[in-house]
C-alpha atoms as a PDB file:
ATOM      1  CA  UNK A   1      16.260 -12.558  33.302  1.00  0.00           C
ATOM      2  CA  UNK A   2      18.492 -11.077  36.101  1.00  0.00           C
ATOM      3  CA  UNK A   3      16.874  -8.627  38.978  1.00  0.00           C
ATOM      4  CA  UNK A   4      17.335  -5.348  36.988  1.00  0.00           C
ATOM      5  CA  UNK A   5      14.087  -3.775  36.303  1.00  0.00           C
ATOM      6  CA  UNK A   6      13.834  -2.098  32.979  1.00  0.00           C
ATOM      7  CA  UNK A   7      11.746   1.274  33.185  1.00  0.00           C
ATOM      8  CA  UNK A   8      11.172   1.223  29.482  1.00  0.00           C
ATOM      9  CA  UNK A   9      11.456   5.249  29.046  1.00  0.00           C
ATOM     10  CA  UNK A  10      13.521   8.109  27.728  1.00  0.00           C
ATOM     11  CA  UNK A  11      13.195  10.959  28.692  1.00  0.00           C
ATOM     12  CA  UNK A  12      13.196  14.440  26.075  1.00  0.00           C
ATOM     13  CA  UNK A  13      15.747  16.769  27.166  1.00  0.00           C
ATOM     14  CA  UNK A  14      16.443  18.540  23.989  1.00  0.00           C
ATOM     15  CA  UNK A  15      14.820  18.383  20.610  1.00  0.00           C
ATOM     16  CA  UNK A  16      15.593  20.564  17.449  1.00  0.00           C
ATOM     17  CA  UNK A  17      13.724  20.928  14.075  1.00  0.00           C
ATOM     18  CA  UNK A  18      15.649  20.278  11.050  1.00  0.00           C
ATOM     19  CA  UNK A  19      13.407  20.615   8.838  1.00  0.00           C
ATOM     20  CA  UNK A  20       9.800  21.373   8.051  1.00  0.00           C
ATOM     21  CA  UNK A  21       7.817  20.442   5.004  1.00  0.00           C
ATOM     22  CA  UNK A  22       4.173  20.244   3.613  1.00  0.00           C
ATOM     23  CA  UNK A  23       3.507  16.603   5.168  1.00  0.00           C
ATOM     24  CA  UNK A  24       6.617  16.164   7.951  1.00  0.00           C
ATOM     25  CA  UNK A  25       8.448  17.496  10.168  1.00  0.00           C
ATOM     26  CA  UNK A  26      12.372  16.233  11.217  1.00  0.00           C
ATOM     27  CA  UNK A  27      13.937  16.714  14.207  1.00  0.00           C
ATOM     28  CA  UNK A  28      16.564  15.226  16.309  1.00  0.00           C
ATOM     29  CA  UNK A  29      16.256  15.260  20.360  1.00  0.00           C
ATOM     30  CA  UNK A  30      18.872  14.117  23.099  1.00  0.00           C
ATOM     31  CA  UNK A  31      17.274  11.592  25.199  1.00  0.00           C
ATOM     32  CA  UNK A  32      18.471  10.752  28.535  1.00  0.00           C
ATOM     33  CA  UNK A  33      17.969   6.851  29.246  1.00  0.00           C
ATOM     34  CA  UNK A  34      17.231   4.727  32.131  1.00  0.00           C
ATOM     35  CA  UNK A  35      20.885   4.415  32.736  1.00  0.00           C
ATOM     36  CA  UNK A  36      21.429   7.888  32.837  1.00  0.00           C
ATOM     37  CA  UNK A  37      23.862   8.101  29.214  1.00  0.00           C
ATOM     38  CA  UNK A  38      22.277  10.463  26.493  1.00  0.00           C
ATOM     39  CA  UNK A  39      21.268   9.345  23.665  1.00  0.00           C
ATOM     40  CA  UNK A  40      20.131  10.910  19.770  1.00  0.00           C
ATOM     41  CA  UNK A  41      17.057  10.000  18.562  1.00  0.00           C
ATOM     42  CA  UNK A  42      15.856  11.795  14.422  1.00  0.00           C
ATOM     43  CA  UNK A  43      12.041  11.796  14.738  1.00  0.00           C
ATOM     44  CA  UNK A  44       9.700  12.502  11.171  1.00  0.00           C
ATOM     45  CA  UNK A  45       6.824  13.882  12.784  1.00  0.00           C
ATOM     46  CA  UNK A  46       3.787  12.884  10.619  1.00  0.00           C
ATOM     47  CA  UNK A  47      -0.149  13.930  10.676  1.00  0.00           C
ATOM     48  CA  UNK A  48      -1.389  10.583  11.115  1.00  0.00           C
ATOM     49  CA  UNK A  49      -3.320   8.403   7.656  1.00  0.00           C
ATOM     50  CA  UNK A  50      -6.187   5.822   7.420  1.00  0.00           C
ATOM     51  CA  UNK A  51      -6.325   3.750   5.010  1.00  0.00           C
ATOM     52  CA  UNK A  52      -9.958   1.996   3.976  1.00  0.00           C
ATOM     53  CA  UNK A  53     -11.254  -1.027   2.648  1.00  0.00           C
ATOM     54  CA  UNK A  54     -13.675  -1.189   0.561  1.00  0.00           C
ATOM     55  CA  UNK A  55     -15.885  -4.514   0.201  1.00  0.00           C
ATOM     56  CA  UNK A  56     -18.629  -5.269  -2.187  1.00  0.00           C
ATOM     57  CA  UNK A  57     -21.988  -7.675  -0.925  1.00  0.00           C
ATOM     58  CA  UNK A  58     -20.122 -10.157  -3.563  1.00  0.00           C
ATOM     59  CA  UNK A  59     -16.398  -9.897  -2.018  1.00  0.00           C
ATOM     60  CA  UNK A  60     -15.610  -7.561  -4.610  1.00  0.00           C
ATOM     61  CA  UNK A  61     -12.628  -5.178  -2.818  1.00  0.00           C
ATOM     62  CA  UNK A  62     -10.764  -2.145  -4.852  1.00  0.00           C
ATOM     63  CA  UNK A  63      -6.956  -1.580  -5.411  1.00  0.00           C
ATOM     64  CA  UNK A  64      -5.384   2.065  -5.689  1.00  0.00           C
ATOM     65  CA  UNK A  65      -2.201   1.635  -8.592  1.00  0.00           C
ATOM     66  CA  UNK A  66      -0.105   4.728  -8.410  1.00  0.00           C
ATOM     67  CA  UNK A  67       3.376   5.748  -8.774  1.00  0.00           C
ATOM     68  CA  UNK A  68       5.367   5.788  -5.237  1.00  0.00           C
ATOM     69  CA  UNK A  69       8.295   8.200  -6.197  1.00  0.00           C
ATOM     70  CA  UNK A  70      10.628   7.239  -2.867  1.00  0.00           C
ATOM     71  CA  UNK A  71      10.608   4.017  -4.529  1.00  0.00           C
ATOM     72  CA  UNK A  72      10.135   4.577  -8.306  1.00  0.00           C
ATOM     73  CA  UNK A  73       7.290   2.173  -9.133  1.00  0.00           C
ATOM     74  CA  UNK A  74       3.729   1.645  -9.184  1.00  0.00           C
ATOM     75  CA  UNK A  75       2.431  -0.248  -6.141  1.00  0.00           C
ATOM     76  CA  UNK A  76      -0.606  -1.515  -5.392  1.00  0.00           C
ATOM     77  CA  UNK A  77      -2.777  -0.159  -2.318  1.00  0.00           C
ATOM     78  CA  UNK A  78      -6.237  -0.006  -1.191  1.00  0.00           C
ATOM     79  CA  UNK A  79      -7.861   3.787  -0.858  1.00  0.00           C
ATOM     80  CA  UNK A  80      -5.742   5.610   2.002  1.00  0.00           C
ATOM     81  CA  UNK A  81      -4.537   9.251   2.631  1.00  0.00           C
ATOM     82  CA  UNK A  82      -2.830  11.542   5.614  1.00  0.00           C
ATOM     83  CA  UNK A  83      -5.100  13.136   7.578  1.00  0.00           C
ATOM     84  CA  UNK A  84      -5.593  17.042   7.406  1.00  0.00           C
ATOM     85  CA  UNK A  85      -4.398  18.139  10.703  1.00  0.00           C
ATOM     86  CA  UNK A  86      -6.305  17.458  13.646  1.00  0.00           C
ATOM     87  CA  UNK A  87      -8.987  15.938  11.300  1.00  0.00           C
ATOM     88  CA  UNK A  88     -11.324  13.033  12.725  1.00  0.00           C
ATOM     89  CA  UNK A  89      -9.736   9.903  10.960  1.00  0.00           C
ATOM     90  CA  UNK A  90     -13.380   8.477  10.313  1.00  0.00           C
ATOM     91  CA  UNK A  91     -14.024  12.024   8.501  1.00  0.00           C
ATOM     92  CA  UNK A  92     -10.448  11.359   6.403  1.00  0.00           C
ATOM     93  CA  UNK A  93     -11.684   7.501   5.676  1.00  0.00           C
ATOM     94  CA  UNK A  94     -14.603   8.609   4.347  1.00  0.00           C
ATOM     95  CA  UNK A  95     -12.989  11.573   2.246  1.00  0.00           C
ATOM     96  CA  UNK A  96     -10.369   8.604   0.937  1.00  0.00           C
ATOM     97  CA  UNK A  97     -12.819   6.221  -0.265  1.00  0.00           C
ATOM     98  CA  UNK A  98     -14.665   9.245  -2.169  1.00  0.00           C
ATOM     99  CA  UNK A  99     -11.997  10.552  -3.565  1.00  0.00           C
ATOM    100  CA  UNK A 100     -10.111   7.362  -4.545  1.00  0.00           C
ATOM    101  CA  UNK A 101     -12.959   5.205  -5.980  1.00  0.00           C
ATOM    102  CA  UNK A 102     -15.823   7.483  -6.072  1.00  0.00           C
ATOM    103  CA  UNK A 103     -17.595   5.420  -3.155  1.00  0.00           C
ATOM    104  CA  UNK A 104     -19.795   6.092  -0.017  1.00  0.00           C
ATOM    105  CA  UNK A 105     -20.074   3.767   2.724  1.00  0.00           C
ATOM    106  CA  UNK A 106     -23.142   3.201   4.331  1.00  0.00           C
ATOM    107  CA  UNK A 107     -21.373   1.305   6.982  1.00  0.00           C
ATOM    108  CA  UNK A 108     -17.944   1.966   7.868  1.00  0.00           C
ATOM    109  CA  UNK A 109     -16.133  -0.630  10.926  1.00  0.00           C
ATOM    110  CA  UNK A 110     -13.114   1.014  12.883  1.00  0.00           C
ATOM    111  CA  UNK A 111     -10.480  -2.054  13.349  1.00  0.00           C
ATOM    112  CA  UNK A 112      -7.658   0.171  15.177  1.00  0.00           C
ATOM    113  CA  UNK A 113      -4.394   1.066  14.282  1.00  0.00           C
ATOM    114  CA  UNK A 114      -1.456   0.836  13.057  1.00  0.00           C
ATOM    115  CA  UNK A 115       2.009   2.413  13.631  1.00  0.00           C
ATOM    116  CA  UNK A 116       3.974   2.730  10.474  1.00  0.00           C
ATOM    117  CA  UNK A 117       7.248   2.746  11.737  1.00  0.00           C
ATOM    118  CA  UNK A 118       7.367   3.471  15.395  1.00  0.00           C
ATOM    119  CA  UNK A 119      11.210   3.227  15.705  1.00  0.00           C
ATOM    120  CA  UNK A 120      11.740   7.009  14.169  1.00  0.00           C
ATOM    121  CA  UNK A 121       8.472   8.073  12.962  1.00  0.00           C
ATOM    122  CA  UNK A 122       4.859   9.204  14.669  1.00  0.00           C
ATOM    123  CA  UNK A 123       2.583   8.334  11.891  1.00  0.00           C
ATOM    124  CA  UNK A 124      -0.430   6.346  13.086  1.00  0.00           C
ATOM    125  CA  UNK A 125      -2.568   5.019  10.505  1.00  0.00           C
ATOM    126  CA  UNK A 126      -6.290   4.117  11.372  1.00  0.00           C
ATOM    127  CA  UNK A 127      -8.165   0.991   9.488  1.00  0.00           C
ATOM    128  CA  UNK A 128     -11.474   0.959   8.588  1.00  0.00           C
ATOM    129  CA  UNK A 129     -13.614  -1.559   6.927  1.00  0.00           C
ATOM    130  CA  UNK A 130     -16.324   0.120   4.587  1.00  0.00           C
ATOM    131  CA  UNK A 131     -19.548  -1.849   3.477  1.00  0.00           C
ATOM    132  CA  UNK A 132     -22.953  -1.025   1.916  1.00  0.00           C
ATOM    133  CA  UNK A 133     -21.410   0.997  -0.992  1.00  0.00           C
ATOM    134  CA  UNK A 134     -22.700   3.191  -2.864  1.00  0.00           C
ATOM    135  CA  UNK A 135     -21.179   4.373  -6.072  1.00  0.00           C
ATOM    136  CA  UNK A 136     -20.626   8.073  -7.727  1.00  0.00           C
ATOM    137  CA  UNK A 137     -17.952  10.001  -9.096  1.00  0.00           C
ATOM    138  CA  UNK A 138     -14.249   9.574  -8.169  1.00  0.00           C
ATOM    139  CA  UNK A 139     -12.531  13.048  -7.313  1.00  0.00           C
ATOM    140  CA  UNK A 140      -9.190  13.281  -7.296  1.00  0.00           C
ATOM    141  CA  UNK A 141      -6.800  15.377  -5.308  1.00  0.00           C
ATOM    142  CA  UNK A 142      -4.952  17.845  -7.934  1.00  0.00           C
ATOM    143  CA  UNK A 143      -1.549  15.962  -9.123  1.00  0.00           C
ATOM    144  CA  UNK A 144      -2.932  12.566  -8.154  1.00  0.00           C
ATOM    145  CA  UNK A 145      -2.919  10.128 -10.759  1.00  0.00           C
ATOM    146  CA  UNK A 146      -4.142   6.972 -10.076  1.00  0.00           C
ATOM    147  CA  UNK A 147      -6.091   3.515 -11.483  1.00  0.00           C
ATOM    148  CA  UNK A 148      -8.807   1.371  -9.550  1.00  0.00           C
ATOM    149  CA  UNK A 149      -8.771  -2.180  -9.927  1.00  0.00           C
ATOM    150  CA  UNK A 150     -11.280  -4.717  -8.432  1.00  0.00           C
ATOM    151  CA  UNK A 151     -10.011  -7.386  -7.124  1.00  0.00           C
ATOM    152  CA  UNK A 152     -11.917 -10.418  -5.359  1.00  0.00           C
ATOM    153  CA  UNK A 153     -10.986  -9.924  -1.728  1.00  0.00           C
ATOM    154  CA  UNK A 154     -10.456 -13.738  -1.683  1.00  0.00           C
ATOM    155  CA  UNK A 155      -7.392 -13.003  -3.894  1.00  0.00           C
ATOM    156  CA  UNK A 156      -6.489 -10.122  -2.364  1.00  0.00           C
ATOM    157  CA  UNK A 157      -5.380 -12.198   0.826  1.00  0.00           C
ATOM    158  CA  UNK A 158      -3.401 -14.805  -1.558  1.00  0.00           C
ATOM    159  CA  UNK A 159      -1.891 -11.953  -3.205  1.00  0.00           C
ATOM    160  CA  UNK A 160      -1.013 -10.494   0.492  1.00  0.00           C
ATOM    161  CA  UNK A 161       0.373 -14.043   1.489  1.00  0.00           C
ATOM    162  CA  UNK A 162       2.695 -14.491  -1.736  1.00  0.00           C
ATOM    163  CA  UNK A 163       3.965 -11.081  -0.961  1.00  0.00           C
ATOM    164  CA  UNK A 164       2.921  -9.491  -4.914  1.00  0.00           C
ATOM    165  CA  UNK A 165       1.354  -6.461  -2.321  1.00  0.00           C
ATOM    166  CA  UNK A 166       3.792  -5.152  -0.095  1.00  0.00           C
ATOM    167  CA  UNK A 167       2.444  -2.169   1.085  1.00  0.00           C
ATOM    168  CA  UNK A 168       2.262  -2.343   4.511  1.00  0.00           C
ATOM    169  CA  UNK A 169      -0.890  -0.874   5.433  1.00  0.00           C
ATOM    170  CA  UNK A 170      -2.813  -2.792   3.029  1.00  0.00           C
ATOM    171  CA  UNK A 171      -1.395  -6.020   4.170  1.00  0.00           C
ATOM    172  CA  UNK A 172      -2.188  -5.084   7.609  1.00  0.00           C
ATOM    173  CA  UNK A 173      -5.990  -4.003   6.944  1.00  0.00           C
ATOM    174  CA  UNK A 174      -6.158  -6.987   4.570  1.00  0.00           C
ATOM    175  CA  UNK A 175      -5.460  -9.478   7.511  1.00  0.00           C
ATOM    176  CA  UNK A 176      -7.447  -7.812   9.908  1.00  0.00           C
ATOM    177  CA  UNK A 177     -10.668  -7.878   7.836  1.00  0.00           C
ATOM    178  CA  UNK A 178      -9.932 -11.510   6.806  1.00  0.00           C
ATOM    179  CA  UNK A 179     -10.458 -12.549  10.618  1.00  0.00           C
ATOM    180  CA  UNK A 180     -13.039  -9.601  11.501  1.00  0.00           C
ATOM    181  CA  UNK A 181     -15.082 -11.526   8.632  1.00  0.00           C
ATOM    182  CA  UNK A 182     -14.307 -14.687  10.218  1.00  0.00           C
ATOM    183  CA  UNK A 183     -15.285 -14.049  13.476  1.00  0.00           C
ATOM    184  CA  UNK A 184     -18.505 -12.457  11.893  1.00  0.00           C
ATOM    185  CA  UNK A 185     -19.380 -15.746  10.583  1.00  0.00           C
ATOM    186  CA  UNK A 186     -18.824 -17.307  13.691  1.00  0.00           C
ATOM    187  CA  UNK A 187     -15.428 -18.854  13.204  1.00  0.00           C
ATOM    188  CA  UNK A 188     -12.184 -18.609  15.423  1.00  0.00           C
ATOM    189  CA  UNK A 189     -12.830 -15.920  18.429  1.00  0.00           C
END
């Protein structure tokens, strides 16, 4: 591997917005590397998401269908959101899983996080595994249209493994609840 010793850091020495929206933020920023050369870096700054899974006493999990309009079809995700500023992601997972599919969780299990894309973008999305439901009224967000499916979770992992669900975060949370259930019944540490 040679004797050079990679720092592993860039420094910021310039950074200018482009543009600001509702949800992000783009800007580009000069970065000087280890070497010394400057480089450009674009960087979406984003609030941050957490996405939730829900999971009956009977396997029973829930799939969000809605339109994704950057890609122009319906996908299939479980209950997720951006956070509201600053907001306390266990607050947002919460407000998700209410809003989506009309559910409280009586139990709700951090299992980290997630960067979406860490190669231009700062979203972080938090996972959280949500038990001991309780059922009520789903309440939309104004201009969200969406459908709720139950799915077995069982098939949700085949479905994950074939790759008919793409989304990323739901494949991640998926996984991670398939060996946080595991472990929990004493398989594989």
């Amino acid at each position: 591997m040679g004797g050079y010793l990679v720092k592993l850091f860039e420094e910021t020495v310039d950074q200018k917005v482009v543009y600001k929206g509702r949800i992000v933020t783009l800007r580009t920023d000069i970065a000087r590397l280890e070497n010394g050369r400057m480089a450009g870096r674009e960087v979406v700054e984003h609030p941050g998401g957490v996405c939730v899974l829900p999971l009956e006493e009977d396997g029973t999990t829930y799939l969000v269908r809605q339109f994704r309009y950057p890609f122009g079809e319906v996908t299939e995700e479980l209950p997720a959101g951006k956070l509201d500023g600053p907001e306390d992601h266990e607050k947002a997972g919460r407000r998700e899983l209410s809003e989506e599919i009309g559910c409280e969780a009586g139990e709700l299990i951090y299992l980290g996080k997630l960067l979406a894309s860490p190669g231009f973008c700062t979203e972080v999305l938090h996972m959280y595994l949500a038990r001991k439901l309780k059922h009520g009224e789903q309440h939309l967000d104004e201009g969200e249209f969406l459908d709720v499916t139950p799915i077995p979770f069982a098939r949700l992992v085949e479905r994950v493994m074939t790759g008919e669900i793409v989304d990323a975060k739901t494949v991640a949370i998926t996984l991670k609840v398939k060996e946080f259930l595991s472990r929990e019944a004493g398989g594989t540490k």
